[in-house]
Structures are given as C-alpha cells and as structure tokens.
N, C-alpha and C. Protein backbone atom coordinates (compact mmCIF):
# COMPACT_ATOMS: atom_id res chain seq x y z
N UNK A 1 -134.09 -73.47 -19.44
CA UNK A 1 -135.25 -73.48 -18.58
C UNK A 1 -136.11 -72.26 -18.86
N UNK A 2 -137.78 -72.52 -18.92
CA UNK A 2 -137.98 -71.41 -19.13
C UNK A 2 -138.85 -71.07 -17.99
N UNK A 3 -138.75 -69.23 -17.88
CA UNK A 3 -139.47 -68.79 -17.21
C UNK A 3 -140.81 -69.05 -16.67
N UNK A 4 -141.29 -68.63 -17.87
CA UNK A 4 -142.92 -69.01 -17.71
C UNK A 4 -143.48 -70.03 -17.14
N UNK A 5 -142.31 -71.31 -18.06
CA UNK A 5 -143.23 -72.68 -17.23
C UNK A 5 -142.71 -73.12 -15.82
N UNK A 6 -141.88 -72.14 -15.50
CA UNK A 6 -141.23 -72.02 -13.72
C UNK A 6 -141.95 -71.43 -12.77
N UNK A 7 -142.62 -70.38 -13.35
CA UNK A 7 -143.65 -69.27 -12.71
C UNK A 7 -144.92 -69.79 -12.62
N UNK A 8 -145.44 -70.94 -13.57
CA UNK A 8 -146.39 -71.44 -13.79
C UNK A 8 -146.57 -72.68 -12.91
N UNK A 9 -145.45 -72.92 -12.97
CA UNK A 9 -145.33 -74.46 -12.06
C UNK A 9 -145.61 -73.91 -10.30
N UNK A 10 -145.07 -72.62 -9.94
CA UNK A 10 -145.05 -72.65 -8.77
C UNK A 10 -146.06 -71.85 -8.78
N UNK A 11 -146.93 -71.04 -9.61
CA UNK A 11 -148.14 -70.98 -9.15
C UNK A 11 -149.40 -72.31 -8.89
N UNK A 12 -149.10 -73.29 -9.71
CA UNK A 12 -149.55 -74.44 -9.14
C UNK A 12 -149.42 -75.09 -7.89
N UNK A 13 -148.37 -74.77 -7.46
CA UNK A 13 -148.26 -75.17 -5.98
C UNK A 13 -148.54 -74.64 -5.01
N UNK A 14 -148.80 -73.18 -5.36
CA UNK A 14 -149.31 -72.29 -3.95
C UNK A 14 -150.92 -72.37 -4.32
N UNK A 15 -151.25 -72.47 -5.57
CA UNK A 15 -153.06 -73.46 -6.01
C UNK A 15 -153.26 -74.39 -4.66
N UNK A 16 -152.02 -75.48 -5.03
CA UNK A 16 -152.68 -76.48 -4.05
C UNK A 16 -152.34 -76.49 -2.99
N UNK A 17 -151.28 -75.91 -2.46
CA UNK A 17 -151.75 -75.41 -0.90
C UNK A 17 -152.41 -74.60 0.01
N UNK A 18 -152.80 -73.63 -1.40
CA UNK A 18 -154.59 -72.82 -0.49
C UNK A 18 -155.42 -73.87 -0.72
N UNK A 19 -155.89 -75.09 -1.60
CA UNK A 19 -157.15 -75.98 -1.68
C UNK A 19 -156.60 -77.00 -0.54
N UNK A 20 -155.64 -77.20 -0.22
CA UNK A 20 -155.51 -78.06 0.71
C UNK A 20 -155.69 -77.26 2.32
N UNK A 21 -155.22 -76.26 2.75
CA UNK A 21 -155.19 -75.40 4.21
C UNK A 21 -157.26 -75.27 3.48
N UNK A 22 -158.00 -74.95 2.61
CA UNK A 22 -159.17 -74.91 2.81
C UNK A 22 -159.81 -75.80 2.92
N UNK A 23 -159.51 -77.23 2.86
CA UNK A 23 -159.76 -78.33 2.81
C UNK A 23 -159.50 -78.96 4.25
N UNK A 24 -158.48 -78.55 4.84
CA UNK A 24 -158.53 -78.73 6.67
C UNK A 24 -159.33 -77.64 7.00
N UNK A 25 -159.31 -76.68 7.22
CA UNK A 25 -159.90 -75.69 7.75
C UNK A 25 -161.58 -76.22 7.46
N UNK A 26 -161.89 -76.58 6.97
CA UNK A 26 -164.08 -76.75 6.55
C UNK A 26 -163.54 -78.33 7.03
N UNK A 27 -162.63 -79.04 7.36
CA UNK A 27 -162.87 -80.44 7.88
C UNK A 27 -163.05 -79.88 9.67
N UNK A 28 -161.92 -79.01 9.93
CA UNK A 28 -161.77 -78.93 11.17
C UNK A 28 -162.84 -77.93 12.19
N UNK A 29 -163.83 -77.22 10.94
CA UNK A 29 -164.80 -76.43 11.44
C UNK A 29 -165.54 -77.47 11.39
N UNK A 30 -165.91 -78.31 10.55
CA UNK A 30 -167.28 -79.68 10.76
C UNK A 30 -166.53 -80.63 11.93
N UNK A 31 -165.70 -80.37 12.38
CA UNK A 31 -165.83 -81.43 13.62
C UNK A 31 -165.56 -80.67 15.00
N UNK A 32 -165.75 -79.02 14.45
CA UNK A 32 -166.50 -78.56 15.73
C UNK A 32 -167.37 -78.66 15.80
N UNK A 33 -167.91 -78.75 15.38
CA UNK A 33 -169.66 -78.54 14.68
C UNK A 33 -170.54 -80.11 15.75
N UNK A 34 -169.73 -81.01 15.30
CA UNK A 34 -169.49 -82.42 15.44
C UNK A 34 -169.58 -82.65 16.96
N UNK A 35 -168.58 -81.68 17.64
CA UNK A 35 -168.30 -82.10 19.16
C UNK A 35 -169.21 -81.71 19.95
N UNK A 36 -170.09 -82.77 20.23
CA UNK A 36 -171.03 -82.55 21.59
C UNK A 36 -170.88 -83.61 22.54
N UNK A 37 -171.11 -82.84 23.34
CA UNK A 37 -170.98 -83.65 24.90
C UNK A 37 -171.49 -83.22 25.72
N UNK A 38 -171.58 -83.78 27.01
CA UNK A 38 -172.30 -83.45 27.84
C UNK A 38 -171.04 -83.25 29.05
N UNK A 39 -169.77 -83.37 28.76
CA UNK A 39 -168.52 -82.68 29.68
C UNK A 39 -168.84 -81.15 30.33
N UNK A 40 -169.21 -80.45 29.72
CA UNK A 40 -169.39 -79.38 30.43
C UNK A 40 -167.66 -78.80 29.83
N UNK A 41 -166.84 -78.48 30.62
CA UNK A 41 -165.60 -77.96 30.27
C UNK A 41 -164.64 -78.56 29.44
N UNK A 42 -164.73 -79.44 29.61
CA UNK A 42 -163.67 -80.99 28.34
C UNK A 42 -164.66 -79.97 27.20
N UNK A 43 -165.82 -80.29 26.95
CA UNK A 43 -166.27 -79.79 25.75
C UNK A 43 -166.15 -78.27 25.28
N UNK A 44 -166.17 -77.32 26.51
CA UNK A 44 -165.90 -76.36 26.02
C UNK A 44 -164.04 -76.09 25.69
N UNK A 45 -163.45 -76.67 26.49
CA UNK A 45 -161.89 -76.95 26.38
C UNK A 45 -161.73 -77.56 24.65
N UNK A 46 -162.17 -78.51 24.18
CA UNK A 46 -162.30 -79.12 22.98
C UNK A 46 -162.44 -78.31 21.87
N UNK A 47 -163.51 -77.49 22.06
CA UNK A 47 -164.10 -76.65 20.86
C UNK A 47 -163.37 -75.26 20.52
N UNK A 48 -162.29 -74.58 22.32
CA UNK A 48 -161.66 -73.95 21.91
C UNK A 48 -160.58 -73.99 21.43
N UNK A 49 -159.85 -75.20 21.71
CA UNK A 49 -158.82 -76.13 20.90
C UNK A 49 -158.90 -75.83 19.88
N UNK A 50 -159.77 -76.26 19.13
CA UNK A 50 -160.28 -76.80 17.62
C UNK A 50 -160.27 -75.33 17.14
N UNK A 51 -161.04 -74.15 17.41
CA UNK A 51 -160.98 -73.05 16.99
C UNK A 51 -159.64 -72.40 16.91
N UNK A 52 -158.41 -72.31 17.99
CA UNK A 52 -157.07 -72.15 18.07
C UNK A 52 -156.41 -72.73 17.19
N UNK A 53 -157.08 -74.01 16.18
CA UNK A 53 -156.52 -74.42 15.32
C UNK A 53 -156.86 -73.98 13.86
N UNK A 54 -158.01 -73.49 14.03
CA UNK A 54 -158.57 -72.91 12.64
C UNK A 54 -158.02 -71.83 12.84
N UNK A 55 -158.04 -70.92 13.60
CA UNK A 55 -157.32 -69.63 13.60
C UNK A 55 -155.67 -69.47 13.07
N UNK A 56 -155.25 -70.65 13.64
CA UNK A 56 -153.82 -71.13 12.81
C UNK A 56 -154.07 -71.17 11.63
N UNK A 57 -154.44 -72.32 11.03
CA UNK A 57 -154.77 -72.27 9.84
C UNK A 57 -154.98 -71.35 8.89
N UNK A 58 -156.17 -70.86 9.47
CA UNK A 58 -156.34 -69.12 9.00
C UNK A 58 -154.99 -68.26 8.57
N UNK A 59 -154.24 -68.02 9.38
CA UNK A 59 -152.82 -67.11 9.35
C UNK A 59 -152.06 -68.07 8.35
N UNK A 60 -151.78 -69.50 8.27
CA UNK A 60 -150.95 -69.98 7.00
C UNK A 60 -151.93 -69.98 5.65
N UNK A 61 -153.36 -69.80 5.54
CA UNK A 61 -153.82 -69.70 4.26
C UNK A 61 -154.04 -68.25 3.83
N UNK A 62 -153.86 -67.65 4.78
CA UNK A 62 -153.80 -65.62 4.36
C UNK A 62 -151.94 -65.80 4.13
N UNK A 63 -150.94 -66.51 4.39
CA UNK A 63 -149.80 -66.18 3.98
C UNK A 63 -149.34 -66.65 2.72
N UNK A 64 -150.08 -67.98 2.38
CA UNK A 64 -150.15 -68.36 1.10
C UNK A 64 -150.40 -67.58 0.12
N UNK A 65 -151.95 -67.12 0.63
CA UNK A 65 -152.81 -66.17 -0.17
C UNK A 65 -152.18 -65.11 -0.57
N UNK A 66 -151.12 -64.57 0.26
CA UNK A 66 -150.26 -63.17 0.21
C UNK A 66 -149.33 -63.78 -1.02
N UNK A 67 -148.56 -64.69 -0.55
CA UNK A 67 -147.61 -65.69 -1.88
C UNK A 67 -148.17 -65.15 -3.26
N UNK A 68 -149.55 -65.81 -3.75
CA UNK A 68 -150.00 -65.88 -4.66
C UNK A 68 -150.24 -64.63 -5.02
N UNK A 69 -150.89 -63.54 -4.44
CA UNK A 69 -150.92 -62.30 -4.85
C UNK A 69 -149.50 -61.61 -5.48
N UNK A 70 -148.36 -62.30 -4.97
CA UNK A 70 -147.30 -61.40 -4.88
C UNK A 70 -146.70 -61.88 -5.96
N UNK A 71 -147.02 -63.38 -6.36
CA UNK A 71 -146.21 -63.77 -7.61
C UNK A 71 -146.91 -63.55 -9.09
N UNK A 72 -147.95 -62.93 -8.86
CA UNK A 72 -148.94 -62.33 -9.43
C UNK A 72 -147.93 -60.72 -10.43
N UNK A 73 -147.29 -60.32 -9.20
CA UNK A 73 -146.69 -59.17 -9.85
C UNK A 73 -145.17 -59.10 -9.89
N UNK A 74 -144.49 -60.47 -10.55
CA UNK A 74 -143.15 -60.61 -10.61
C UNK A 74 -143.34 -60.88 -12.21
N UNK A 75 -142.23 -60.17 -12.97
CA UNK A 75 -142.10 -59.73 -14.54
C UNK A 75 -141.17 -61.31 -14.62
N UNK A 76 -141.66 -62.21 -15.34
CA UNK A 76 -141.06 -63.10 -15.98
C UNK A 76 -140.32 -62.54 -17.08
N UNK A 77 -139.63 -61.61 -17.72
CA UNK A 77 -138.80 -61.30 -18.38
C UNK A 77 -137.34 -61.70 -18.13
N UNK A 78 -136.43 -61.82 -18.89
CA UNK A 78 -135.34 -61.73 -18.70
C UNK A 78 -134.82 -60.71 -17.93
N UNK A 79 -133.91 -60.76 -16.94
CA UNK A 79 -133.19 -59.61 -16.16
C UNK A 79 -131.42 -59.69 -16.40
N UNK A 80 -131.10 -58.50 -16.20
CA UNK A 80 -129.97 -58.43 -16.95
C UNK A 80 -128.95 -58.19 -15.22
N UNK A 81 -129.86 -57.86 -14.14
CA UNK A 81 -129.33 -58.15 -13.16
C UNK A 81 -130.19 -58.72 -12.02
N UNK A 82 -129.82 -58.98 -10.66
CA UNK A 82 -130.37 -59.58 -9.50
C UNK A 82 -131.33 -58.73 -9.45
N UNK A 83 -132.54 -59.32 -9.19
CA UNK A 83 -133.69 -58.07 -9.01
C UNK A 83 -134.96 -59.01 -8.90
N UNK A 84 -136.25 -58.83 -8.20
CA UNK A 84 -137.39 -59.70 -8.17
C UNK A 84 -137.62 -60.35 -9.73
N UNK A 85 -138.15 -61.40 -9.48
CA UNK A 85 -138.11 -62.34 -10.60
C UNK A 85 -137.27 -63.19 -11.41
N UNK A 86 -135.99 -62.38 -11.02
CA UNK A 86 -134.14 -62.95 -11.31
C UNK A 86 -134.61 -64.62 -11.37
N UNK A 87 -133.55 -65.25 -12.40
CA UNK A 87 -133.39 -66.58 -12.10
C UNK A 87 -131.81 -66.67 -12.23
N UNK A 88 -131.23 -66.74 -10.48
CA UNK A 88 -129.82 -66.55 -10.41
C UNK A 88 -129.16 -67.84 -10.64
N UNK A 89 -128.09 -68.35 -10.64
CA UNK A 89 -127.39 -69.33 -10.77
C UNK A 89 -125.64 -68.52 -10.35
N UNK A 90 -125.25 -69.40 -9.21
CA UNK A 90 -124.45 -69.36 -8.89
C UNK A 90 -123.35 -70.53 -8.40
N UNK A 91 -122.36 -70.99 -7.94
CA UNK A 91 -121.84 -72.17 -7.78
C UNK A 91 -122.66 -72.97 -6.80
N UNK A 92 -123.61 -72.36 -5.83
CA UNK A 92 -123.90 -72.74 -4.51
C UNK A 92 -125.61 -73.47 -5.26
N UNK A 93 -125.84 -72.97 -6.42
CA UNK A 93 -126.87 -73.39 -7.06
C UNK A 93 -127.85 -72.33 -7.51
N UNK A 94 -129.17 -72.85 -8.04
CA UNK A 94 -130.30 -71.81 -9.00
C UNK A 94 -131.14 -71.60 -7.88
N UNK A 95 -131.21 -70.11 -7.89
CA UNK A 95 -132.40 -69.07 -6.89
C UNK A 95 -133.10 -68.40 -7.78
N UNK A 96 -134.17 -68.89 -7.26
CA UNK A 96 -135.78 -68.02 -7.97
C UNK A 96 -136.02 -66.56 -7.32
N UNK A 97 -135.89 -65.69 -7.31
CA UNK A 97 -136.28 -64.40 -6.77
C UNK A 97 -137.69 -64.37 -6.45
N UNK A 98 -138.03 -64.78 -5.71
CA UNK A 98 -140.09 -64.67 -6.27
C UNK A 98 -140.46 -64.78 -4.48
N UNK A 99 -141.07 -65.78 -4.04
CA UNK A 99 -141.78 -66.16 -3.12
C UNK A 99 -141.18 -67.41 -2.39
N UNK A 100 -141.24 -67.72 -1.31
CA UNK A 100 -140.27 -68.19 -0.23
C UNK A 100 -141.19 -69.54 -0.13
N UNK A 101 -140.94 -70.36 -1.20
CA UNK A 101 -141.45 -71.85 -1.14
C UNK A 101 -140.03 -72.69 -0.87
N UNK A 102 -138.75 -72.21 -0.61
CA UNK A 102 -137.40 -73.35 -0.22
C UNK A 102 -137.12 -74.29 -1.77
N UNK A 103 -136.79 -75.54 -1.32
CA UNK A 103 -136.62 -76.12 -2.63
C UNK A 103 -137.35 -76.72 -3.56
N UNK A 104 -137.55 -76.56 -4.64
CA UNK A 104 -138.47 -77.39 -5.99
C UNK A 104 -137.50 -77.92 -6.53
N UNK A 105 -138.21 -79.19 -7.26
CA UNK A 105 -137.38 -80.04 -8.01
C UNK A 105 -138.41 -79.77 -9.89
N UNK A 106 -137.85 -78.84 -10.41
CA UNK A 106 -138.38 -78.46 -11.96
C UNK A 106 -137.29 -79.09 -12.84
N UNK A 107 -137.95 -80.03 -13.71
CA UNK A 107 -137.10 -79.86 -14.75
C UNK A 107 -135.83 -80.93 -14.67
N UNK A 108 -135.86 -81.35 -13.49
CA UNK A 108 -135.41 -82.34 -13.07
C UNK A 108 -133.90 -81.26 -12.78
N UNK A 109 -134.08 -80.29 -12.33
CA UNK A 109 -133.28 -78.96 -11.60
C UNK A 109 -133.71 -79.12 -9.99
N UNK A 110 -132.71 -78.61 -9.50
CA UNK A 110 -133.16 -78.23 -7.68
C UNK A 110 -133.12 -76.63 -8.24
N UNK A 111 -133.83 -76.40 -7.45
CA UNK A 111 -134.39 -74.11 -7.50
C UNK A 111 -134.84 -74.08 -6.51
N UNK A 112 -134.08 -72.99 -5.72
CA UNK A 112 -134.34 -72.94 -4.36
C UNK A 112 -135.17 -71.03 -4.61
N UNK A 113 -136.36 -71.73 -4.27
CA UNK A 113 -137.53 -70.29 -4.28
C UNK A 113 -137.53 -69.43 -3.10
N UNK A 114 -136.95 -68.34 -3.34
CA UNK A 114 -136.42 -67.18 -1.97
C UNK A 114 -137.06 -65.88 -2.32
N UNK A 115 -137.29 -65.43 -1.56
CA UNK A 115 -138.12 -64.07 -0.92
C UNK A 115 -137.42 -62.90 -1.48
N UNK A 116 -137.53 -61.87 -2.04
CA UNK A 116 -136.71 -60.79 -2.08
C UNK A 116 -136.68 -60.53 -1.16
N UNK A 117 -136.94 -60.41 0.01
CA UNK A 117 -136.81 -59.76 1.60
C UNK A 117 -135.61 -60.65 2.06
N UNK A 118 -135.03 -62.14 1.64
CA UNK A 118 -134.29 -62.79 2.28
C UNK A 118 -132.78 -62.05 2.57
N UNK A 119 -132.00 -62.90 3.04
CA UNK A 119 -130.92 -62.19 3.71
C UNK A 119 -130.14 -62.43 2.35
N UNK A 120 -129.90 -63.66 1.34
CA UNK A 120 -129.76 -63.82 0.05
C UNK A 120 -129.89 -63.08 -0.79
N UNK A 121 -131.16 -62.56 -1.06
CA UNK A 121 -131.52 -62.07 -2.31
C UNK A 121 -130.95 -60.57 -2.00
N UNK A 122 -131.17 -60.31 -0.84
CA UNK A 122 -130.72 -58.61 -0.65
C UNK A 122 -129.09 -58.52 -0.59
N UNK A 123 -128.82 -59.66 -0.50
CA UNK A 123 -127.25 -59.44 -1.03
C UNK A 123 -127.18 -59.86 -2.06
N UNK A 124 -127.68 -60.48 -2.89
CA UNK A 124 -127.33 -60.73 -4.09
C UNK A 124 -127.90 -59.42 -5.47
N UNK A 125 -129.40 -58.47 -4.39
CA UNK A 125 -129.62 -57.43 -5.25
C UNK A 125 -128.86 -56.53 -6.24
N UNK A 126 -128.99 -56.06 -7.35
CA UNK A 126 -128.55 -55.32 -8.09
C UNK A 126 -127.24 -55.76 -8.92
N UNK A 127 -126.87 -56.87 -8.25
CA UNK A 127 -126.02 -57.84 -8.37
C UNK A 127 -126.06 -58.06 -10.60
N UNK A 128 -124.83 -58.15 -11.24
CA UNK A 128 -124.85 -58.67 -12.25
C UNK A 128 -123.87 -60.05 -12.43
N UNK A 129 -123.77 -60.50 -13.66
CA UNK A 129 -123.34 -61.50 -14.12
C UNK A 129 -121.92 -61.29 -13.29
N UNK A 130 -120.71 -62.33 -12.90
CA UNK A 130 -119.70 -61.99 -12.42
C UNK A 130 -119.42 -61.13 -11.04
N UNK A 131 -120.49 -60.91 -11.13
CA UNK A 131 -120.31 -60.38 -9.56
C UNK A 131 -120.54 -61.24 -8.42
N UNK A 132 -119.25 -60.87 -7.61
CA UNK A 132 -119.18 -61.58 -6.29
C UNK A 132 -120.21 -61.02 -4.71
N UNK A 133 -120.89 -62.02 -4.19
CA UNK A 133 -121.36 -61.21 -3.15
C UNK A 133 -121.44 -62.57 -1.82
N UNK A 134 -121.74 -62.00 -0.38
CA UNK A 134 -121.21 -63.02 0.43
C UNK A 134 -122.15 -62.65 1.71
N UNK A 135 -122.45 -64.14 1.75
CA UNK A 135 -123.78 -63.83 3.02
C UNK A 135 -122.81 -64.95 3.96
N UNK A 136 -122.98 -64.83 5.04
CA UNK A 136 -123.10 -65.63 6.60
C UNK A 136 -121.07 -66.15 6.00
N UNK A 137 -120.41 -65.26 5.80
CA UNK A 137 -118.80 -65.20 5.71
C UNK A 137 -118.70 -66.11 4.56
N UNK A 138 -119.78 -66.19 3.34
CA UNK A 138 -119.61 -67.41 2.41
C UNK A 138 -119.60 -66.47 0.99
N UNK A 139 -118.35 -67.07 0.27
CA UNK A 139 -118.81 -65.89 -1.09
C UNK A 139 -119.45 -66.73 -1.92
N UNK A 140 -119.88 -66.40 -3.05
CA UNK A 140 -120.35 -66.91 -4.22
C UNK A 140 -120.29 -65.81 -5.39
N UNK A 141 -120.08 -66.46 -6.39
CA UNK A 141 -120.07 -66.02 -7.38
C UNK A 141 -120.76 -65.97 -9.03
N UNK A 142 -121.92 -64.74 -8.50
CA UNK A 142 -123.28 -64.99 -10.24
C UNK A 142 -122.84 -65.60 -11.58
N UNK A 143 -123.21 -66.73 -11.89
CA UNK A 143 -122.63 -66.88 -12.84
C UNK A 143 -123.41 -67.05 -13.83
N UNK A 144 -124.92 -66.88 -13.51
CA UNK A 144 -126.19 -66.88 -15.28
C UNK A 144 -126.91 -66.05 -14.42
N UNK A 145 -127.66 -64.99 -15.20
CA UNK A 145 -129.02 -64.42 -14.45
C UNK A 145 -130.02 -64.76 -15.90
N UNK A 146 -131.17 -64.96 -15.23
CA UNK A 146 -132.05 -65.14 -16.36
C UNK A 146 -133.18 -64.21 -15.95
C-alpha cells in the first residue's frame, strides 16, 4: 500500500466534505433569505433556527478545515516507529496516524484514520515493530509500521 496514494485519497475526502458543509451552509443561508412571513415571532423563531444551524455548520466546516490544514503537515515517509503519519498494523487491524476520519475502505483494506491526540495513537506512540502496548485492558501487538 502506498503512502501517498493513502494521503491523497483522504485528502479527497476532507475536499468533499468542506464542498459539501459549503454547499448546505449557502442552501441554508438562501432559505433564510427565503423566509418571509407575516407571523411576527414564528418568523422571527424560524430565521433564528436556521441561523443556529448555520452556526453549526460553521463549527463542523472550520473542523474539517482544521483536518485539512493538519494533513497538510504529516511526512508521508516511511517511519521506523509509531509517530504522526505512522501506517500501523497490528492484529486488531491498519491505523493511519493522521486525522480522525474513523474507517476507510482503500485498496479494498479497512484503515481506521485516528488522531495523534487519540487515546490509541498515544499509546501506541514511539512504539516500534514488536512492541506490545494496551489501551482500555486490551493488548496488541505492532506488527508492520510503514
């Protein structure tokens, strides 16, 4: 498996989930835009709805946005131990060190994409080939780093 076209693939996906959160967000501002009435409070109730929802929105397309910045500065190189950018493999299965997208199906592989901040990766840090390490009373054991 290679790096690059792993790093590449999941920068495609955090692509299309900022064009998609911007793609609700300009639907859901044009149908504030949209809501008139003559309710008096229903309408003002409505429009602040709708804004409470763009504001949501807002906070998951700045966390995306953060995603993409961040995978921006992960070294696709080979690593010789657990460390950002790692591609671990262990019995429990393949962890991407990068950005906290859960599971992808690459390659016709499951890669479960985890956070260096996770409770995982920080036990699995610094971690080399053969080394044992154990989150939530479960061991596992590194058995490829790429």
């Amino acid at each position: 498996m290679n790096k690059e076209n792993l790093n590449q693939f999941i920068k495609d996906k955090i692509t299309e989930k900022i064009r998609n959160l911007e793609n609700i967000i300009s639907e859901t501002r044009a149908s504030s835009n949209d809501t008139k009435s003559s309710m008096g409070d229903k309408y003002e109730t409505g429009r602040e709805m709708l804004q409470q929802e763009i504001n949501n929105l807002q906070i998951q397309l700045n966390e995306v946005i953060k995603q993409r910045d961040f995978l921006k500065t992960i070294s696709i190189k080979n690593s010789e131990k657990v460390e950002k950018g790692a591609l671990v493999k262990t019995g429990k299965g393949l962890f991407y060190i990068s950005v906290s997208l859960g599971e992808l199906l690459f390659e016709n592989q499951k890669i479960f994409c985890i956070s260096p901040e996770s409770p995982l990766a920080k036990a699995m840090n610094g971690k080399t080939k053969n080394d044992l390490f154990t989150v939530n009373n479960i061991s596992q054991t590194i058995l490829e780093i790429r």
